[in-house]
PDB file of N, CA and C in Angstrom:
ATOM      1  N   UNK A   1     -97.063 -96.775 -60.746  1.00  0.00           N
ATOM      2  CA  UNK A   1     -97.246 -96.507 -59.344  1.00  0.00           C
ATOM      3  C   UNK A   1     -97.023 -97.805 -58.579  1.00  0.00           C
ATOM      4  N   UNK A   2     -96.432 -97.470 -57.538  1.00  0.00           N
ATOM      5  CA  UNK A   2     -96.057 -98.957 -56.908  1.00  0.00           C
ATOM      6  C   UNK A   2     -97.444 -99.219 -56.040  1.00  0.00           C
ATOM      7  N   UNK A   3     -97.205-100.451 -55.288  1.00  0.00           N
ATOM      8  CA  UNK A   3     -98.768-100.805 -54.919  1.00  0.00           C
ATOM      9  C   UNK A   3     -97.996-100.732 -52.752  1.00  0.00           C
ATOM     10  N   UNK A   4     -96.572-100.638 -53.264  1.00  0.00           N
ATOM     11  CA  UNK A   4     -96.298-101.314 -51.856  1.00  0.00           C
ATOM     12  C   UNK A   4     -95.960 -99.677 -51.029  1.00  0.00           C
ATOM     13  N   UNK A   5     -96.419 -99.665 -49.692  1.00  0.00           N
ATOM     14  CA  UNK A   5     -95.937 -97.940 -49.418  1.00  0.00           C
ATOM     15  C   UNK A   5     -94.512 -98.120 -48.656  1.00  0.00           C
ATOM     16  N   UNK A   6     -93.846 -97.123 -48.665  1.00  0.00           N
ATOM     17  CA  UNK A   6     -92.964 -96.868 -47.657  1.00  0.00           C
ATOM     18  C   UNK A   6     -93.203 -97.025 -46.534  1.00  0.00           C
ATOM     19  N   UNK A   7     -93.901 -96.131 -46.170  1.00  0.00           N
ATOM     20  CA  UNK A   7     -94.590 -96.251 -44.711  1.00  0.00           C
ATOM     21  C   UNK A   7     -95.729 -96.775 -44.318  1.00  0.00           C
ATOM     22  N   UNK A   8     -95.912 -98.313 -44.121  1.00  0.00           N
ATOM     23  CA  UNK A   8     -97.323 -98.518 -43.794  1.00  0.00           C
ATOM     24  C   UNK A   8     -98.155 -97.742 -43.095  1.00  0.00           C
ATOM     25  N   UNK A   9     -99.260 -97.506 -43.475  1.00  0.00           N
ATOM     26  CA  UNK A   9    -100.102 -97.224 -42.571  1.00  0.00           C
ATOM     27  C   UNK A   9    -100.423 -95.923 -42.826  1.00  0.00           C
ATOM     28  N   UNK A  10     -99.734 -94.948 -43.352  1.00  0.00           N
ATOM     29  CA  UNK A  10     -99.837 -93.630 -44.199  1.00  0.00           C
ATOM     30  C   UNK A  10    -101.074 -93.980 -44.790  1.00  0.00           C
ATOM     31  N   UNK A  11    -101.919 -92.562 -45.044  1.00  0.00           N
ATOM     32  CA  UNK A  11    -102.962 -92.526 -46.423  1.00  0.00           C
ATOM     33  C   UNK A  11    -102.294 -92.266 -47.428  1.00  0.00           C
ATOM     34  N   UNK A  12    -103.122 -92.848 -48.790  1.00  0.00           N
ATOM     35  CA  UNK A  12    -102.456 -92.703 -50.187  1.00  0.00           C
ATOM     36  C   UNK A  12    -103.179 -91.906 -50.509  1.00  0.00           C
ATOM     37  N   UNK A  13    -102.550 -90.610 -51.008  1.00  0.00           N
ATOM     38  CA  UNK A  13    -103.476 -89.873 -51.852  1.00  0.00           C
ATOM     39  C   UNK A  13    -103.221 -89.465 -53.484  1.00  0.00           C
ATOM     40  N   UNK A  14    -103.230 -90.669 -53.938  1.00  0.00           N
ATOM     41  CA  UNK A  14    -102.821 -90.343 -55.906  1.00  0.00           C
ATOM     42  C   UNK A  14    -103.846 -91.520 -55.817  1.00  0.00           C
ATOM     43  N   UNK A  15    -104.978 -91.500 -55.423  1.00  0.00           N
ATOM     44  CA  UNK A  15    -105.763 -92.368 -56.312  1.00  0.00           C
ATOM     45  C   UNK A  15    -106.927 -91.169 -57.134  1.00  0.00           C
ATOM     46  N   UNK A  16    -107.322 -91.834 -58.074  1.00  0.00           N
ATOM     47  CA  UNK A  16    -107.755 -91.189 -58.603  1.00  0.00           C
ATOM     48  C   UNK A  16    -108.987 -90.756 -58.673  1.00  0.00           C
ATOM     49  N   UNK A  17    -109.635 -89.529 -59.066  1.00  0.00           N
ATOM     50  CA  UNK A  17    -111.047 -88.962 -58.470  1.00  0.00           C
ATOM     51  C   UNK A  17    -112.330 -90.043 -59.544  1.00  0.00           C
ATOM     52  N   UNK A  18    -113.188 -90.469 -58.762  1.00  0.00           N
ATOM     53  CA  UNK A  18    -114.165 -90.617 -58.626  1.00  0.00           C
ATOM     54  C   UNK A  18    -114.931 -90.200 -60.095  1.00  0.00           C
ATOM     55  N   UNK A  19    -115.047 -89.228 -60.108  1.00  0.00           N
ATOM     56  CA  UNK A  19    -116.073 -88.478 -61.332  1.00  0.00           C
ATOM     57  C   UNK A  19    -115.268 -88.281 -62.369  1.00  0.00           C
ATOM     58  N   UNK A  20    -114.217 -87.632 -62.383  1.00  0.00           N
ATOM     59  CA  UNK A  20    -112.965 -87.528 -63.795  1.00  0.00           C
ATOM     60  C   UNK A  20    -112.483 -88.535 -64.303  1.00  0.00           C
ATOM     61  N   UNK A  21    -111.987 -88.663 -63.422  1.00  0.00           N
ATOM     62  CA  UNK A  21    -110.837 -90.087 -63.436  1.00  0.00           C
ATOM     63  C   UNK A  21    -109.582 -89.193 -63.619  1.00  0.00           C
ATOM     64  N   UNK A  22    -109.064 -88.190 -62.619  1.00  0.00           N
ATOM     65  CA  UNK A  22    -107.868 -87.623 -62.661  1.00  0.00           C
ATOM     66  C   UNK A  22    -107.732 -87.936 -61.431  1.00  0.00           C
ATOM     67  N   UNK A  23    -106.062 -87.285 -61.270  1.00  0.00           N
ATOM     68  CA  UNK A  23    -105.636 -87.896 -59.889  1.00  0.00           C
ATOM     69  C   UNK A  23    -106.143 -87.035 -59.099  1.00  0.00           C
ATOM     70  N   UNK A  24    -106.797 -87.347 -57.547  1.00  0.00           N
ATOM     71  CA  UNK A  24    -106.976 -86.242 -56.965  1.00  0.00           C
ATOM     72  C   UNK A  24    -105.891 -85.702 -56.135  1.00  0.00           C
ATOM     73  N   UNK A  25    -106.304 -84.322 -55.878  1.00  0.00           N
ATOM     74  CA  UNK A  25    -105.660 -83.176 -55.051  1.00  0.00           C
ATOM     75  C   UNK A  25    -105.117 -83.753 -53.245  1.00  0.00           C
ATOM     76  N   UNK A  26    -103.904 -83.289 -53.296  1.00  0.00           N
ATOM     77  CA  UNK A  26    -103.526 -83.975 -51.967  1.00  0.00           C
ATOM     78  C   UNK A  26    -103.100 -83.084 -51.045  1.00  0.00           C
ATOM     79  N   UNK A  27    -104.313 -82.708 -51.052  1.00  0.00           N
ATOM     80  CA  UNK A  27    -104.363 -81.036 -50.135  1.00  0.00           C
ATOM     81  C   UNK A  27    -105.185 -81.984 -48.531  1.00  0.00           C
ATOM     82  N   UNK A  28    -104.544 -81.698 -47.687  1.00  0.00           N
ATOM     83  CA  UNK A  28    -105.123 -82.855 -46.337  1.00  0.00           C
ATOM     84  C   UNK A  28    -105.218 -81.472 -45.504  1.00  0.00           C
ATOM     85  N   UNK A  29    -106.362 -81.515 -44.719  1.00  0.00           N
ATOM     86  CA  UNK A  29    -106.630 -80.782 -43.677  1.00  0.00           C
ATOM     87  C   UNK A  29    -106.200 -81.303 -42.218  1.00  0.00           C
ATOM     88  N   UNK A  30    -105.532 -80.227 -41.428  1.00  0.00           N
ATOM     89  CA  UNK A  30    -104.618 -80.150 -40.417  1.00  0.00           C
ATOM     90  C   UNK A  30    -105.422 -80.957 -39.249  1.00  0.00           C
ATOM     91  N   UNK A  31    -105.614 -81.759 -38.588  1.00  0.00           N
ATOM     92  CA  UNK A  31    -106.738 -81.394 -37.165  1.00  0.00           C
ATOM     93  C   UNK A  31    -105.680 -81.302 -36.165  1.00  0.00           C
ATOM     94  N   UNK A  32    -106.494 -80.622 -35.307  1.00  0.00           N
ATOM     95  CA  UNK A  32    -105.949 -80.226 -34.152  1.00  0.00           C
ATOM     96  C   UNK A  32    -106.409 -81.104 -32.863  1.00  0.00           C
ATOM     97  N   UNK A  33    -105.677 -81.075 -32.207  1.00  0.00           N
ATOM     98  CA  UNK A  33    -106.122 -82.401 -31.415  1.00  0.00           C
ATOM     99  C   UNK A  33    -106.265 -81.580 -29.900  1.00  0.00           C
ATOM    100  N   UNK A  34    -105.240 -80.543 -29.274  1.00  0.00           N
ATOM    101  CA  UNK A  34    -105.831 -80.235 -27.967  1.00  0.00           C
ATOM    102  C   UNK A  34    -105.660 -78.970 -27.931  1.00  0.00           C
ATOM    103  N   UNK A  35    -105.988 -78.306 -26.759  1.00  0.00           N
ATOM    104  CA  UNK A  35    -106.849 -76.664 -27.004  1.00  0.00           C
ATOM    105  C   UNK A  35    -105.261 -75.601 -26.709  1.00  0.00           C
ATOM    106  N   UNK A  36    -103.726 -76.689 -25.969  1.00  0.00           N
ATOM    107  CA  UNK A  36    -102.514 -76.129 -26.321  1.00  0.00           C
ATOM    108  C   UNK A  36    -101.895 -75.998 -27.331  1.00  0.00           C
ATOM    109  N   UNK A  37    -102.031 -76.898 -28.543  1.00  0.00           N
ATOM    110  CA  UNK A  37    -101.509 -76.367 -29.570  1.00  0.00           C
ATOM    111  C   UNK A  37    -102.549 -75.823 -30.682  1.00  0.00           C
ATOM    112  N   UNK A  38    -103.890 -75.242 -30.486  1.00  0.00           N
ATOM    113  CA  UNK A  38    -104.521 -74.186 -31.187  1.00  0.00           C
ATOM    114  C   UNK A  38    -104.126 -73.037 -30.337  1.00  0.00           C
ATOM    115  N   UNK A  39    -103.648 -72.927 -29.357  1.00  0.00           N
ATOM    116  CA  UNK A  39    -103.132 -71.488 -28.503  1.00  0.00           C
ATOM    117  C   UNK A  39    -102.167 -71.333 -29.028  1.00  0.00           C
ATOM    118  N   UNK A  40    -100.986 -72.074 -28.945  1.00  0.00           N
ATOM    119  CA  UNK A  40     -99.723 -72.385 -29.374  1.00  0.00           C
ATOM    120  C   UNK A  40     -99.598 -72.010 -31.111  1.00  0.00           C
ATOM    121  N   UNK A  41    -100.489 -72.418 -31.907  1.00  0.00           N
ATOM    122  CA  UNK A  41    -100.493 -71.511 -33.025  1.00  0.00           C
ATOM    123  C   UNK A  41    -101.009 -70.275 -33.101  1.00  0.00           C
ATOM    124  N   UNK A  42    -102.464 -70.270 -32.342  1.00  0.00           N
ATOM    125  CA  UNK A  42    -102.375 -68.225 -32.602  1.00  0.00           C
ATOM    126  C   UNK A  42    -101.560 -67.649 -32.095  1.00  0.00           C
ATOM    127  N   UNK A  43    -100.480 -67.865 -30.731  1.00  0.00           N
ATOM    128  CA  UNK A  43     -99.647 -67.061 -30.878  1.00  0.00           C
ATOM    129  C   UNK A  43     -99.101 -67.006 -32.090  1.00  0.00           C
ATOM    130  N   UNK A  44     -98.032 -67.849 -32.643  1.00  0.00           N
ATOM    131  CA  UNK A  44     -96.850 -67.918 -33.186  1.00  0.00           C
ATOM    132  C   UNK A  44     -97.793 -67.229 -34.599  1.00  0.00           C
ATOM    133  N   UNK A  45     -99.339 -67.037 -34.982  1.00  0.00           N
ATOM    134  CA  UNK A  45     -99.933 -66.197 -35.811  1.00  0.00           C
ATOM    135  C   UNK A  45     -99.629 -64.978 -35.402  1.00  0.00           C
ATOM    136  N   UNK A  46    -100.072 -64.828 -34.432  1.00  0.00           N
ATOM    137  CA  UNK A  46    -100.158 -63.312 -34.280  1.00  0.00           C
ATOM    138  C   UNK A  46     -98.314 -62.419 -33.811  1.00  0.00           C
ATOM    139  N   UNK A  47     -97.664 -63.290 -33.578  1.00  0.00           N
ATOM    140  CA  UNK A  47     -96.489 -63.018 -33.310  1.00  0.00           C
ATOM    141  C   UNK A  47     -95.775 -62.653 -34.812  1.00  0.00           C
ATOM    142  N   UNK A  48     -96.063 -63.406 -36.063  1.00  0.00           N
ATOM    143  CA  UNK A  48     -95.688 -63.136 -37.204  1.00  0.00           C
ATOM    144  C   UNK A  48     -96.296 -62.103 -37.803  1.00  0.00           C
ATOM    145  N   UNK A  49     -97.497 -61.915 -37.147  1.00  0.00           N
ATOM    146  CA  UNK A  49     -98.660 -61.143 -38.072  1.00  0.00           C
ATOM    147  C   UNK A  49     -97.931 -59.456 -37.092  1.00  0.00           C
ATOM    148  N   UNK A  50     -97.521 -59.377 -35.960  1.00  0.00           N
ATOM    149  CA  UNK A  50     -97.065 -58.491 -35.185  1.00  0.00           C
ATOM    150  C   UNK A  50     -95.499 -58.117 -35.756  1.00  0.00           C
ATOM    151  N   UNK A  51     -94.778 -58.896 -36.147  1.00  0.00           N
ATOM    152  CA  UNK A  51     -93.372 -58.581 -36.536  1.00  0.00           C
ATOM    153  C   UNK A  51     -93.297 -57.887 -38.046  1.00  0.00           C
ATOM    154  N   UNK A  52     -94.635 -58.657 -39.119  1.00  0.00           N
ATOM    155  CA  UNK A  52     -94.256 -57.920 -40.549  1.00  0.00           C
ATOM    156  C   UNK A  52     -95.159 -56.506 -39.911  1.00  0.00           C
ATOM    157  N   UNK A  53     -96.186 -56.343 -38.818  1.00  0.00           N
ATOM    158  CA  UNK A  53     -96.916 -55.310 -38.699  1.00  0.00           C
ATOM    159  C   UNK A  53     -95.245 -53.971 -38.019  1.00  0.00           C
ATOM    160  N   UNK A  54     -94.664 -54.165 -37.137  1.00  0.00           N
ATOM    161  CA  UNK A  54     -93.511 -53.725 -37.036  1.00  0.00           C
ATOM    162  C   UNK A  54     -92.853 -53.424 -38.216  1.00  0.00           C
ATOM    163  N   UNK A  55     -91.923 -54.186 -38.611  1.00  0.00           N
ATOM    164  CA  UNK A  55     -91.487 -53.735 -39.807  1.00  0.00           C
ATOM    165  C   UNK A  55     -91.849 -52.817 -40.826  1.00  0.00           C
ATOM    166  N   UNK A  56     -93.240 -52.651 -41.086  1.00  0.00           N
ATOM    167  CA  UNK A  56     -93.695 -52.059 -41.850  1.00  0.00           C
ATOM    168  C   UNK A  56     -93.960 -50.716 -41.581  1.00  0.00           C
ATOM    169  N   UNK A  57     -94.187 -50.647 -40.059  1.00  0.00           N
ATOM    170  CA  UNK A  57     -94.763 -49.174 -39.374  1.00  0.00           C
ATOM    171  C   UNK A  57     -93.271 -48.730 -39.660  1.00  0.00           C
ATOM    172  N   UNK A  58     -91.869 -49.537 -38.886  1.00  0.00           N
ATOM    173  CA  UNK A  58     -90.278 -48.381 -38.875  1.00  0.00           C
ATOM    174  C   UNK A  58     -90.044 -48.420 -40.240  1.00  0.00           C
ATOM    175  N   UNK A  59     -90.686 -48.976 -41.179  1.00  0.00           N
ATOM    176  CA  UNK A  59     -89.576 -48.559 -42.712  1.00  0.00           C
ATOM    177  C   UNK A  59     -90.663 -47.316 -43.457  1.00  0.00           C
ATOM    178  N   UNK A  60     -92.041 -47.346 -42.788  1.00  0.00           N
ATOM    179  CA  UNK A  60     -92.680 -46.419 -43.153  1.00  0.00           C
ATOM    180  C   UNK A  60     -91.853 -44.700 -42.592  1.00  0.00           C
ATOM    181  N   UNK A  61     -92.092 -45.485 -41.344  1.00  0.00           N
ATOM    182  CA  UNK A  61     -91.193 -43.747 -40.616  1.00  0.00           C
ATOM    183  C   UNK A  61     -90.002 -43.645 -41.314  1.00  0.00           C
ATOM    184  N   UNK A  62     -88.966 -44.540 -41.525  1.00  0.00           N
ATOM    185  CA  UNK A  62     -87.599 -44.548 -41.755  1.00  0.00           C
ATOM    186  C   UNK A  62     -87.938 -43.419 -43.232  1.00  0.00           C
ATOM    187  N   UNK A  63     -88.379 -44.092 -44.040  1.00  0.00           N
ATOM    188  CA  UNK A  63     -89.124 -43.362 -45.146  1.00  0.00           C
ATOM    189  C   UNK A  63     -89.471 -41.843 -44.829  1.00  0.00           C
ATOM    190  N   UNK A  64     -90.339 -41.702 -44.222  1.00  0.00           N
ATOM    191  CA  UNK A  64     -90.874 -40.465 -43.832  1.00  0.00           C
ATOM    192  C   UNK A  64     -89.977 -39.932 -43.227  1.00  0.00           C
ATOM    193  N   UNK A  65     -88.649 -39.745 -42.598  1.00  0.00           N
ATOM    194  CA  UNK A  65     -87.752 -39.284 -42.272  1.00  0.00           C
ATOM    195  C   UNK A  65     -86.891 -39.081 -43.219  1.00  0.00           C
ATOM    196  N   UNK A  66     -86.727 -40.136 -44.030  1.00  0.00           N
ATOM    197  CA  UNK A  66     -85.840 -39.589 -45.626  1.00  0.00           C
ATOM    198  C   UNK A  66     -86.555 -38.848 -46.404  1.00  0.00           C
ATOM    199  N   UNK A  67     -87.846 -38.423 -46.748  1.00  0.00           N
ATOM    200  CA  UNK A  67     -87.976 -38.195 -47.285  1.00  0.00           C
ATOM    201  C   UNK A  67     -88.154 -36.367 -46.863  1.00  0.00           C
ATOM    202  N   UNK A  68     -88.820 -36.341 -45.470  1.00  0.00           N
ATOM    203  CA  UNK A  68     -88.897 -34.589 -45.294  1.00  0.00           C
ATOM    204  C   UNK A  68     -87.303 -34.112 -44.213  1.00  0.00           C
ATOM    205  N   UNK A  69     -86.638 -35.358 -44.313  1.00  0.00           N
ATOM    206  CA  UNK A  69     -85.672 -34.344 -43.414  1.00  0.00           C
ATOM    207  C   UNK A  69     -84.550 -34.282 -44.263  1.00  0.00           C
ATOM    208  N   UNK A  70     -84.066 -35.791 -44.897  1.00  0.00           N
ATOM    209  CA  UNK A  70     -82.551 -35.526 -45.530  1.00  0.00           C
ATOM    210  C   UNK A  70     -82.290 -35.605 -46.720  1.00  0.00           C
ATOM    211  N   UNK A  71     -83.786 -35.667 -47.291  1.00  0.00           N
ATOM    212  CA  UNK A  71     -83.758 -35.048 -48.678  1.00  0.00           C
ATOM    213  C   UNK A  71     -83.977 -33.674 -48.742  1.00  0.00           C
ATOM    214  N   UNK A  72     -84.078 -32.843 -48.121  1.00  0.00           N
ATOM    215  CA  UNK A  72     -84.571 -31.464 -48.434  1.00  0.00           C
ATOM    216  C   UNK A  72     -83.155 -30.880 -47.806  1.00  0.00           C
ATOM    217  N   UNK A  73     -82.476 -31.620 -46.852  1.00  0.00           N
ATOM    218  CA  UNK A  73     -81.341 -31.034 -46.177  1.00  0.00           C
ATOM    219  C   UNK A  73     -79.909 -31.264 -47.614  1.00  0.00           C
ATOM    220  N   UNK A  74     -80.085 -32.757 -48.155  1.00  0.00           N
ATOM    221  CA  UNK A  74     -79.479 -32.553 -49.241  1.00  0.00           C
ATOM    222  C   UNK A  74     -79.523 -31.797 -50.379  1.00  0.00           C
ATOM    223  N   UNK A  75     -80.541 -31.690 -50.783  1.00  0.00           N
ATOM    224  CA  UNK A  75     -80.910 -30.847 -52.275  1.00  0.00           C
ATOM    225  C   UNK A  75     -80.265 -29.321 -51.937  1.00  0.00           C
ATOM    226  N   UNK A  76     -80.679 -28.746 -50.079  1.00  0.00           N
ATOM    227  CA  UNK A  76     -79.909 -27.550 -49.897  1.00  0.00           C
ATOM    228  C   UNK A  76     -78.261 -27.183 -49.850  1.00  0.00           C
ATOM    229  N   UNK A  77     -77.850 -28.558 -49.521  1.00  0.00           N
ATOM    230  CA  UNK A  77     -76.275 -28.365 -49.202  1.00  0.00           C
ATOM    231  C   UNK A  77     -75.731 -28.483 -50.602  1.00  0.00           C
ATOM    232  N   UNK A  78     -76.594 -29.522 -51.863  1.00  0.00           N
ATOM    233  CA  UNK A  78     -76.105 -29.684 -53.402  1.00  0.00           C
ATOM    234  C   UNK A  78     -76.197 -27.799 -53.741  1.00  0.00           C
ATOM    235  N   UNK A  79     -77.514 -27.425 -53.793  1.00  0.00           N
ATOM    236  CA  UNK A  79     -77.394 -25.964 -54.331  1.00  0.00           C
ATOM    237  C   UNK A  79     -76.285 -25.471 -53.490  1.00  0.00           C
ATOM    238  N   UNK A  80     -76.075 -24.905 -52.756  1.00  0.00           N
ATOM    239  CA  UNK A  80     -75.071 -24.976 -52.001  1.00  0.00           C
ATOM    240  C   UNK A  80     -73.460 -24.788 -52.386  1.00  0.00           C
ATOM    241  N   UNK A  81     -73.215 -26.625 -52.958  1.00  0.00           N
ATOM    242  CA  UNK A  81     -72.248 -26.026 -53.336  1.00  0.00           C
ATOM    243  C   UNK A  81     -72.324 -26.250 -55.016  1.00  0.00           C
ATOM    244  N   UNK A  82     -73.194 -26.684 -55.601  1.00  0.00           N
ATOM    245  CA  UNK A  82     -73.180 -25.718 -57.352  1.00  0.00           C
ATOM    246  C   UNK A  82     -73.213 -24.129 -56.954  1.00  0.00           C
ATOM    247  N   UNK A  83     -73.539 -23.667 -55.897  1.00  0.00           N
ATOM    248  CA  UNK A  83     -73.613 -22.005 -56.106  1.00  0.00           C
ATOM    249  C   UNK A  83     -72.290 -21.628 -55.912  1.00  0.00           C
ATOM    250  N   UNK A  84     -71.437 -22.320 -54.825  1.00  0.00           N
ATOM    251  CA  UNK A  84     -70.229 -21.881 -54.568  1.00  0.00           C
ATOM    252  C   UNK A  84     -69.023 -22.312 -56.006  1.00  0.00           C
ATOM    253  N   UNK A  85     -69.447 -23.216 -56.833  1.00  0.00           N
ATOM    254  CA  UNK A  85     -68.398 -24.233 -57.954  1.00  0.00           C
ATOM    255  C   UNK A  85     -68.528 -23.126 -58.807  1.00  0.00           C
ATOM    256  N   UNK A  86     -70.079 -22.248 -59.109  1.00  0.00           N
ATOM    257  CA  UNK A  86     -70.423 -21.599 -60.227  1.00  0.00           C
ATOM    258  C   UNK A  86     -69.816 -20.579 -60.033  1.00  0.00           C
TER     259      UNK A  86
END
């Protein structure tokens, strides 16, 4: 491990834990500094959380439309024409 950083002034986090002696976890918690960009993220939450919620409602219908309208309209037009081939 080198001793010198790239970027001064950065925290190092590969030193090693205290009680083990393994390296610790360099999992860093976010802070937020002013009350526009905690707004600024619940939108862009709830804007993602709103788009897979979309998606999911039209492929449900899309579904539910294949399944009671143009599958039952196909299976009739197949008998159909096996009745007319036979």
């Amino acid at each position: 491990m080198t001793n010198q950083k790239k970027y001064p002034g950065t925290p190092v986090y590969h030193n090693l834990s205290a009680r083990k002696g393994r390296q610790a976890t360099n999992s860093v918690t976010r802070q937020m500094r002013i009350p526009a960009e905690i707004e600024r993220e619940n939108q862009t939450r709830a804007f993602k959380a709103g788009l897979v919620l979309g998606i999911g409602i039209a492929s449900l219908v899309f579904g539910l439309i294949l399944w009671l309208w143009v599958v039952p309209t196909m299976d009739a037009a197949v008998a159909t024409a096996q009745g007319m081939v036979s």
